[in-house]
PDB file of N, CA and C in Angstrom:
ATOM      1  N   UNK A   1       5.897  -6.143  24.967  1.00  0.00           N
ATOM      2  CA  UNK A   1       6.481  -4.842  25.199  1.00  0.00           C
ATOM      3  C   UNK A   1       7.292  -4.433  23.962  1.00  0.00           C
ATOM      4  N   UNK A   2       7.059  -3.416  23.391  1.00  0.00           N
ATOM      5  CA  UNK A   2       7.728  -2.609  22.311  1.00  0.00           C
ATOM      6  C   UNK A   2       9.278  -2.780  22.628  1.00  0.00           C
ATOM      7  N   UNK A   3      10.168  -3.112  21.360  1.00  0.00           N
ATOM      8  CA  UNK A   3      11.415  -3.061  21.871  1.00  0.00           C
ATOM      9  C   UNK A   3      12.154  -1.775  20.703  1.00  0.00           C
ATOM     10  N   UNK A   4      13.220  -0.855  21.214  1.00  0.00           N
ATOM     11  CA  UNK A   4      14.125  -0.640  19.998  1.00  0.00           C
ATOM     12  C   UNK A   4      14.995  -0.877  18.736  1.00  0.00           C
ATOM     13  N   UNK A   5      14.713  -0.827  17.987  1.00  0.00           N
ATOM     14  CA  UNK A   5      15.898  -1.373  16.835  1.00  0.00           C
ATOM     15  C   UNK A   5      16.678  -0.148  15.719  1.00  0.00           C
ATOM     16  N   UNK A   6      17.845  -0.813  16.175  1.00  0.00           N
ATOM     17  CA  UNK A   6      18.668   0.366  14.937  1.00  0.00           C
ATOM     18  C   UNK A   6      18.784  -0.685  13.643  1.00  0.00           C
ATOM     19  N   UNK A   7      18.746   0.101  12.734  1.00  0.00           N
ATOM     20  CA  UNK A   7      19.026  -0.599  11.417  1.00  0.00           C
ATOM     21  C   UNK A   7      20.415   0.366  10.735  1.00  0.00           C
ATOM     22  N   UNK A   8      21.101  -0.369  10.409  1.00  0.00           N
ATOM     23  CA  UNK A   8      22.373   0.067   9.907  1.00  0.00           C
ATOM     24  C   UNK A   8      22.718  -0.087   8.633  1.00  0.00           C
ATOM     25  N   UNK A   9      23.204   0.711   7.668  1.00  0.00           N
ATOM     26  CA  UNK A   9      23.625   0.341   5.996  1.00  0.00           C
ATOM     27  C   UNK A   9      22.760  -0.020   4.960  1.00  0.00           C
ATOM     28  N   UNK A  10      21.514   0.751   5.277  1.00  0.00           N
ATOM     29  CA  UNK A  10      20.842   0.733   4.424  1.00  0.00           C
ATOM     30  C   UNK A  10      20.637   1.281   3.138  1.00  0.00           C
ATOM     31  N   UNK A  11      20.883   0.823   1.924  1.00  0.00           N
ATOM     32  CA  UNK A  11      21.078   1.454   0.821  1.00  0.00           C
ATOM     33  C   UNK A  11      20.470   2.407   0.583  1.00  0.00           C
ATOM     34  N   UNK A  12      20.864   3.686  -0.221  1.00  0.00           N
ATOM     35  CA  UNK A  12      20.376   4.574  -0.331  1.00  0.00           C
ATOM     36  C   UNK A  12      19.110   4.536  -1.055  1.00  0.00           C
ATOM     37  N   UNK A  13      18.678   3.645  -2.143  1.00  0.00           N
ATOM     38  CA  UNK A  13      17.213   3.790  -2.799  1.00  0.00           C
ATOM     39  C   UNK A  13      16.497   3.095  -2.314  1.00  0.00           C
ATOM     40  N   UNK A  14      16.835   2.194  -1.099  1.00  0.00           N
ATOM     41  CA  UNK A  14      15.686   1.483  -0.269  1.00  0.00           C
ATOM     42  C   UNK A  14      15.292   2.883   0.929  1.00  0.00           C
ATOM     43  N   UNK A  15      16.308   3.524   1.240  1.00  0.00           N
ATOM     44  CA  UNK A  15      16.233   4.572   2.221  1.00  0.00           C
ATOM     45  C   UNK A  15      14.590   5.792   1.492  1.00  0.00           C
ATOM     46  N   UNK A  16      15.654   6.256   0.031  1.00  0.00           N
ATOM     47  CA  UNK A  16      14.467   6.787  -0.628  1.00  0.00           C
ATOM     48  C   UNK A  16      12.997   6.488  -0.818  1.00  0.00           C
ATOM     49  N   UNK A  17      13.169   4.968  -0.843  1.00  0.00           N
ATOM     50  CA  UNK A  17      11.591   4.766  -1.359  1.00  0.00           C
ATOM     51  C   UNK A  17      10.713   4.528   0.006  1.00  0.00           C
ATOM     52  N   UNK A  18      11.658   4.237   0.642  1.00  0.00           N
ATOM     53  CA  UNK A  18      10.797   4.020   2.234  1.00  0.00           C
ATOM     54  C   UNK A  18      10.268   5.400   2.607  1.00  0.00           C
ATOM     55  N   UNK A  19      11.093   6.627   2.561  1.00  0.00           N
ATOM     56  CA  UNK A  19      11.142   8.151   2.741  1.00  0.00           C
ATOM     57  C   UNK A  19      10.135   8.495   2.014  1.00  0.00           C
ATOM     58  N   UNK A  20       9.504   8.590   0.418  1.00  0.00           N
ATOM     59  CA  UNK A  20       9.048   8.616  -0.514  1.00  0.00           C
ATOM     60  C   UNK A  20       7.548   7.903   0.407  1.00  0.00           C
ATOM     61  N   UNK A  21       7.339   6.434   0.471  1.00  0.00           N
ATOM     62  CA  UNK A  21       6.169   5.741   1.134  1.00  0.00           C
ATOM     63  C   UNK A  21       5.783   6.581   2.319  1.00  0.00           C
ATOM     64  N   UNK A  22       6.966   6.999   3.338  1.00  0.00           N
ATOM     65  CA  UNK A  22       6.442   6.821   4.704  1.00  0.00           C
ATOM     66  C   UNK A  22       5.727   8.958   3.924  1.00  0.00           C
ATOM     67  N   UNK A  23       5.960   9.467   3.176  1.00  0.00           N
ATOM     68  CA  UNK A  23       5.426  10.672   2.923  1.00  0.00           C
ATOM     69  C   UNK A  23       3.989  10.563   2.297  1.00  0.00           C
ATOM     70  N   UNK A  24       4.234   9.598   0.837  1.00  0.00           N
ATOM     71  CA  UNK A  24       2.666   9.465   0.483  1.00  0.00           C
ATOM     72  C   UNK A  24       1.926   8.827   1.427  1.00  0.00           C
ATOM     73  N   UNK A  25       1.775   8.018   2.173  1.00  0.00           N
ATOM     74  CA  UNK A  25       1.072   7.766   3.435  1.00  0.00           C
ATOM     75  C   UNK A  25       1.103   8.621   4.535  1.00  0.00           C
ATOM     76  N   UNK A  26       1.314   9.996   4.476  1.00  0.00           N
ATOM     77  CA  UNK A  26       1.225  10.719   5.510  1.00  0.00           C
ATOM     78  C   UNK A  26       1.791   9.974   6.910  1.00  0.00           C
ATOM     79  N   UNK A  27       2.972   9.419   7.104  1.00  0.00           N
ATOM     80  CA  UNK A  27       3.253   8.754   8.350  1.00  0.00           C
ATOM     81  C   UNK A  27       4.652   8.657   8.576  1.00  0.00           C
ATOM     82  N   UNK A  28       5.235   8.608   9.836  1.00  0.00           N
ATOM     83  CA  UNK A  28       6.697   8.867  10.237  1.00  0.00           C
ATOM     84  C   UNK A  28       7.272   7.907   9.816  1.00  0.00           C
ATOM     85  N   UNK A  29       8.494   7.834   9.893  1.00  0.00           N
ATOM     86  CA  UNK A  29       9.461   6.874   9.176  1.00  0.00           C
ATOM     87  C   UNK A  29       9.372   5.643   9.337  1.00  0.00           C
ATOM     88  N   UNK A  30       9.272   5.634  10.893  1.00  0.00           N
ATOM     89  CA  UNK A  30       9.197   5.044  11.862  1.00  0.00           C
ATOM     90  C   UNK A  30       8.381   4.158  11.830  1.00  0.00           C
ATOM     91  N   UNK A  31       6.648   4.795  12.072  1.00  0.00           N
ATOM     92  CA  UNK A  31       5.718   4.058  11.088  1.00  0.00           C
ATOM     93  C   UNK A  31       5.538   2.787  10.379  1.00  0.00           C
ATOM     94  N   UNK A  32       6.062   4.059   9.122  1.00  0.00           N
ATOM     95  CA  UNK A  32       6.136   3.070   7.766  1.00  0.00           C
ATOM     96  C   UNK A  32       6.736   1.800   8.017  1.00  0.00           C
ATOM     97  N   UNK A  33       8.014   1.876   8.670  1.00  0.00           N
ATOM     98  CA  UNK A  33       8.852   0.860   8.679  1.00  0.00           C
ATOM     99  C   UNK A  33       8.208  -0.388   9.277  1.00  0.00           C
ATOM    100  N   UNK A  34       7.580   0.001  10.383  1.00  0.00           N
ATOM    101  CA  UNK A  34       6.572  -1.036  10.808  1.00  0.00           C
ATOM    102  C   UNK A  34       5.693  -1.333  10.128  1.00  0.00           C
ATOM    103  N   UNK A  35       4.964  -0.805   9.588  1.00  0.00           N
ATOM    104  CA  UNK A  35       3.732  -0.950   8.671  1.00  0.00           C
ATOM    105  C   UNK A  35       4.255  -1.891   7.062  1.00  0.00           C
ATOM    106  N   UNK A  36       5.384  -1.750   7.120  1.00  0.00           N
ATOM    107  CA  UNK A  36       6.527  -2.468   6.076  1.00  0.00           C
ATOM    108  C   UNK A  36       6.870  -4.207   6.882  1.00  0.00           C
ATOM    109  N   UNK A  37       7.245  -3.711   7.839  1.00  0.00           N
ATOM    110  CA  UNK A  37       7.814  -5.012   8.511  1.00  0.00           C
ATOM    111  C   UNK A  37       6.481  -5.658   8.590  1.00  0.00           C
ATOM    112  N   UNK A  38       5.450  -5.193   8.945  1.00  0.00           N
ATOM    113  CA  UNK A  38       4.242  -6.160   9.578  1.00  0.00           C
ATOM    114  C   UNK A  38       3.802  -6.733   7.961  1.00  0.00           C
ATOM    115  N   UNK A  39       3.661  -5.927   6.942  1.00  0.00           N
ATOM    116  CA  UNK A  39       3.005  -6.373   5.751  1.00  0.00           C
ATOM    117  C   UNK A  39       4.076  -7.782   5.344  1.00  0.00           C
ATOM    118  N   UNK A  40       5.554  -7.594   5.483  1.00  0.00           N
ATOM    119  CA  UNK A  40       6.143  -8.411   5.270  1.00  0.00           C
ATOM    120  C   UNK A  40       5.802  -9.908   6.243  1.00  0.00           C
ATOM    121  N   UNK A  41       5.962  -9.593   7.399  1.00  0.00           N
ATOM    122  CA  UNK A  41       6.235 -10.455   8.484  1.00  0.00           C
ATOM    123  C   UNK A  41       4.782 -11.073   8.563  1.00  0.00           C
ATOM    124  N   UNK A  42       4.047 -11.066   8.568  1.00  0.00           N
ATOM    125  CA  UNK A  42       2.758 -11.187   9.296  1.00  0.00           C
ATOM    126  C   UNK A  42       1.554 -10.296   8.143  1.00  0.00           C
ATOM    127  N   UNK A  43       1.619 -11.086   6.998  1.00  0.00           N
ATOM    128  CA  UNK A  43       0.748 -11.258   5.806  1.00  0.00           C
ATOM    129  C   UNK A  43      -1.112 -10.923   6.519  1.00  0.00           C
ATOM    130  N   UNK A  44      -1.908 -10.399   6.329  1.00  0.00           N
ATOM    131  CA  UNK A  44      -3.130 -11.169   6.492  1.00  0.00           C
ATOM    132  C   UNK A  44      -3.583 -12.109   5.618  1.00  0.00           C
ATOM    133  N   UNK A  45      -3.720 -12.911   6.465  1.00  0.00           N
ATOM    134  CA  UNK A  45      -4.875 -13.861   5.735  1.00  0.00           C
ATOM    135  C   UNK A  45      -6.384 -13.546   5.877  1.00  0.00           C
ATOM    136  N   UNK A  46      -6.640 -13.572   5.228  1.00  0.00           N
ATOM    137  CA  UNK A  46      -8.198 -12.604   3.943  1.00  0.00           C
ATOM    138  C   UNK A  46      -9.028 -13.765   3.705  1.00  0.00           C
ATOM    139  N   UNK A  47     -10.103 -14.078   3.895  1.00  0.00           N
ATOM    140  CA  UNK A  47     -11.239 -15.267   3.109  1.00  0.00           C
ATOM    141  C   UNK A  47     -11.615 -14.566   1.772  1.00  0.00           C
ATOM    142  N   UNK A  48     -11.941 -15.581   1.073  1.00  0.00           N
ATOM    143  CA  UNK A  48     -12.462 -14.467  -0.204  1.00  0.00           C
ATOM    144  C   UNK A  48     -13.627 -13.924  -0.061  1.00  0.00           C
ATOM    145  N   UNK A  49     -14.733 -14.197   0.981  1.00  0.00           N
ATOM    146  CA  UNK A  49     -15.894 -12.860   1.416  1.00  0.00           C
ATOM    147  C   UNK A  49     -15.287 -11.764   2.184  1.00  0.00           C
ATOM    148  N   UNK A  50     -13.733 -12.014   2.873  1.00  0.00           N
ATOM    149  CA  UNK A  50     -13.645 -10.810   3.222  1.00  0.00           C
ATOM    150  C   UNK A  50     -12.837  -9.967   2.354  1.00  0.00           C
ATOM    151  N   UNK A  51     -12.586 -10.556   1.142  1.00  0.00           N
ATOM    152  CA  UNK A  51     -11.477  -9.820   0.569  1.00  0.00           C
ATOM    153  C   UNK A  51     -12.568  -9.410  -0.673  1.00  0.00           C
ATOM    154  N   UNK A  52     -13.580  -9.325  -1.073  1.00  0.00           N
ATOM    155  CA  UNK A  52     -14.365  -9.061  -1.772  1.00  0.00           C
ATOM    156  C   UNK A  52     -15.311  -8.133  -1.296  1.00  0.00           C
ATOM    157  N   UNK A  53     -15.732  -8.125   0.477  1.00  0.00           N
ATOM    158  CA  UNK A  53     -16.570  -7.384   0.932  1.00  0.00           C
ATOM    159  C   UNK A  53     -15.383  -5.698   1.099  1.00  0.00           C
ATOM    160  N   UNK A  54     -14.515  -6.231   1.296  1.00  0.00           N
ATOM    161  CA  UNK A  54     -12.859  -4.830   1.055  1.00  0.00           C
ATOM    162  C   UNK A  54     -12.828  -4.248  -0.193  1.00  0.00           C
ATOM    163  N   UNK A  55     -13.260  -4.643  -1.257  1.00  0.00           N
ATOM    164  CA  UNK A  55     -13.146  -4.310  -2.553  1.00  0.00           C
ATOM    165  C   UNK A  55     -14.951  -3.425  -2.690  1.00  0.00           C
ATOM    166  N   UNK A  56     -15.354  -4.133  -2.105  1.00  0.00           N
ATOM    167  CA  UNK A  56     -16.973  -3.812  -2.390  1.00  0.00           C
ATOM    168  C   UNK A  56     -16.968  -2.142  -1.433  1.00  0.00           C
ATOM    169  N   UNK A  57     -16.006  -2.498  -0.290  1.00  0.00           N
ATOM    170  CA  UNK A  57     -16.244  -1.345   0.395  1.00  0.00           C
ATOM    171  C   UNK A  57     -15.097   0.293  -0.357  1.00  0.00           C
ATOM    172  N   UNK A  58     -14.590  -0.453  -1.065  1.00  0.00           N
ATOM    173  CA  UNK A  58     -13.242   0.639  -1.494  1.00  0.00           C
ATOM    174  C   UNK A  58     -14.341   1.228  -2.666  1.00  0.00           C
ATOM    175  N   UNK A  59     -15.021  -0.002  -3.565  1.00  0.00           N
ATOM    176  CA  UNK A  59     -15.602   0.991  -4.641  1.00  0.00           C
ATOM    177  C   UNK A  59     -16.454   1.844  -4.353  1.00  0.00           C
ATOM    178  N   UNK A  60     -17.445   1.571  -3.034  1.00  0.00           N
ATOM    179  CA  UNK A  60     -18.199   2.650  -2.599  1.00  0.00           C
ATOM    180  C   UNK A  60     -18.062   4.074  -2.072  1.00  0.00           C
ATOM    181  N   UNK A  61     -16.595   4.065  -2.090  1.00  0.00           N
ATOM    182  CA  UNK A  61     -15.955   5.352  -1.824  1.00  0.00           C
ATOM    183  C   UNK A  61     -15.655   5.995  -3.062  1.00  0.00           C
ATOM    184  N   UNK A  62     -15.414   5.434  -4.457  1.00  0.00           N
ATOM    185  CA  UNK A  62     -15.297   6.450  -5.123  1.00  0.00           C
ATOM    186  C   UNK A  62     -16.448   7.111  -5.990  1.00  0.00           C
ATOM    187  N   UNK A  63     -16.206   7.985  -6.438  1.00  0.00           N
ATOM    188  CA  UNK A  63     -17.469   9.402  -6.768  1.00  0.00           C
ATOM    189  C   UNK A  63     -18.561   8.190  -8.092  1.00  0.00           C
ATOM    190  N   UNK A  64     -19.447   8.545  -8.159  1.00  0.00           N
ATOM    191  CA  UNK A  64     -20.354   7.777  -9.058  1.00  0.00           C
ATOM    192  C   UNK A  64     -20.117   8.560 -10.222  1.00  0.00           C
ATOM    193  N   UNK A  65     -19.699   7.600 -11.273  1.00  0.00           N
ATOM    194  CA  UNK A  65     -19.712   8.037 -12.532  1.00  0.00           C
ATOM    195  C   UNK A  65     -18.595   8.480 -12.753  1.00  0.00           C
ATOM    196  N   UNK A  66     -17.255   8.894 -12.221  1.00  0.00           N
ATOM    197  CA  UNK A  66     -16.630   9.411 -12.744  1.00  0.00           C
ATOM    198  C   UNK A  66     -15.880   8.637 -13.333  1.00  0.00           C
ATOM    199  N   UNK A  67     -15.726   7.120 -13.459  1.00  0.00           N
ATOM    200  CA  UNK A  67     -15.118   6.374 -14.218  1.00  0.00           C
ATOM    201  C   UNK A  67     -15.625   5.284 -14.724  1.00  0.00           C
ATOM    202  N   UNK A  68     -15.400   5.214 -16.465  1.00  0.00           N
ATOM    203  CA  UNK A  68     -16.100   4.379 -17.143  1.00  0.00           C
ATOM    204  C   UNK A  68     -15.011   3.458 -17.678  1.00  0.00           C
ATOM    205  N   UNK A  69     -15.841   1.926 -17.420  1.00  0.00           N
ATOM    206  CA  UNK A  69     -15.129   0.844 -17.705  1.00  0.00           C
ATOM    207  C   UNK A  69     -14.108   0.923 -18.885  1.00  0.00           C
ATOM    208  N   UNK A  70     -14.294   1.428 -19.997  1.00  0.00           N
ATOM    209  CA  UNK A  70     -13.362   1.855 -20.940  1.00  0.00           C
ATOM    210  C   UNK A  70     -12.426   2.860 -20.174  1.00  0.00           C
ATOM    211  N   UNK A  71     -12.486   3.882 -19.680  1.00  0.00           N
ATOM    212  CA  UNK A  71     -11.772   4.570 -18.675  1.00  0.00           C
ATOM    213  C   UNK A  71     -10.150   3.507 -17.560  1.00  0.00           C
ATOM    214  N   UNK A  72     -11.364   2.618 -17.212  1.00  0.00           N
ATOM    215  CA  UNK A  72     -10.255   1.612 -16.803  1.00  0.00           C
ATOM    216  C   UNK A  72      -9.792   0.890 -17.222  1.00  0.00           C
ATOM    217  N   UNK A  73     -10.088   0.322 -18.324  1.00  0.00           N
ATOM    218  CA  UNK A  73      -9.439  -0.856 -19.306  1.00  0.00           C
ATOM    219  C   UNK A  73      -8.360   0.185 -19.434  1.00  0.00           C
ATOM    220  N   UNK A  74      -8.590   1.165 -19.805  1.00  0.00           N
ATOM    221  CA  UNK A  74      -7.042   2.366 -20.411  1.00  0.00           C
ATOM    222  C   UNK A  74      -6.044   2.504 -19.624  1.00  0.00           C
ATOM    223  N   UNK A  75      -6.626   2.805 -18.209  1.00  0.00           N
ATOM    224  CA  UNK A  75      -5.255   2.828 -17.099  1.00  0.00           C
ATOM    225  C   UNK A  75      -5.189   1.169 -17.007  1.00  0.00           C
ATOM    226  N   UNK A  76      -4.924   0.668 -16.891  1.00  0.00           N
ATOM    227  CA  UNK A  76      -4.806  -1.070 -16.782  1.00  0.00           C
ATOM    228  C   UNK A  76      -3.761  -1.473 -17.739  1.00  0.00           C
ATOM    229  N   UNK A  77      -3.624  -1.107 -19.235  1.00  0.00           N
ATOM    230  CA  UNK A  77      -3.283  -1.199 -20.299  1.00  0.00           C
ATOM    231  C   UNK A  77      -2.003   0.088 -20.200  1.00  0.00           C
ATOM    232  N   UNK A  78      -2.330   1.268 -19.545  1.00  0.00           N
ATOM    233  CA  UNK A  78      -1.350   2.010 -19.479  1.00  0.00           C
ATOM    234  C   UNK A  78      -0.107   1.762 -19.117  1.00  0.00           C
ATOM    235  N   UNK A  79       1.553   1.602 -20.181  1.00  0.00           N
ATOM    236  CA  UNK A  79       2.585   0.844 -19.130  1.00  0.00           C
ATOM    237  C   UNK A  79       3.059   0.027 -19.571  1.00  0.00           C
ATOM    238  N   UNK A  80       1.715  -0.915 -20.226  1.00  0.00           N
ATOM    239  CA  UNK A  80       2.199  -2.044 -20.207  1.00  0.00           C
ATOM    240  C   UNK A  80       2.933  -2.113 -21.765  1.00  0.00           C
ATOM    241  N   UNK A  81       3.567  -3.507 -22.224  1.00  0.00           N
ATOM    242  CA  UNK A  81       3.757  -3.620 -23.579  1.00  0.00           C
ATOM    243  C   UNK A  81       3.848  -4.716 -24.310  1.00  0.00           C
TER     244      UNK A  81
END
């Protein structure tokens, strides 16, 4: 059974970036916070066919061609120093 929790004194740039997350994910605060707690609390564990068949399925979503391996070596490298 779902229980309530207040959280109290939470710093203001953990407040922001949670606010900031729970927006780029389109999802309530509320949400996030769970979706935060569970990633923390309760990790998945992944085999490496399933964590490769996840990768296999993410690249098939993006557009063909619009990014060339030199393309990504650049953002990869972007940042860094």
């Amino acid at each position: 059974m779902p229980v309530n929790l207040t959280i109290k004194n939470i710093p203001d740039v953990v407040y922001e970036r949670l606010r900031e997350s729970a927006e780029m994910n389109r999802r309530s605060m509320n949400s996030e916070v769970i979706v935060c707690l569970e990633a923390a609390l309760m990790p998945a564990r992944l085999t490496v066919a399933e964590r490769i068949a996840r990768a296999r399925a993410l690249r098939s979503e993006l557009p063909k061609g619009k990014f060339k391996a030199k393309d990504i070596d650049a953002f990869k490298r972007e940042g860094r120093s």
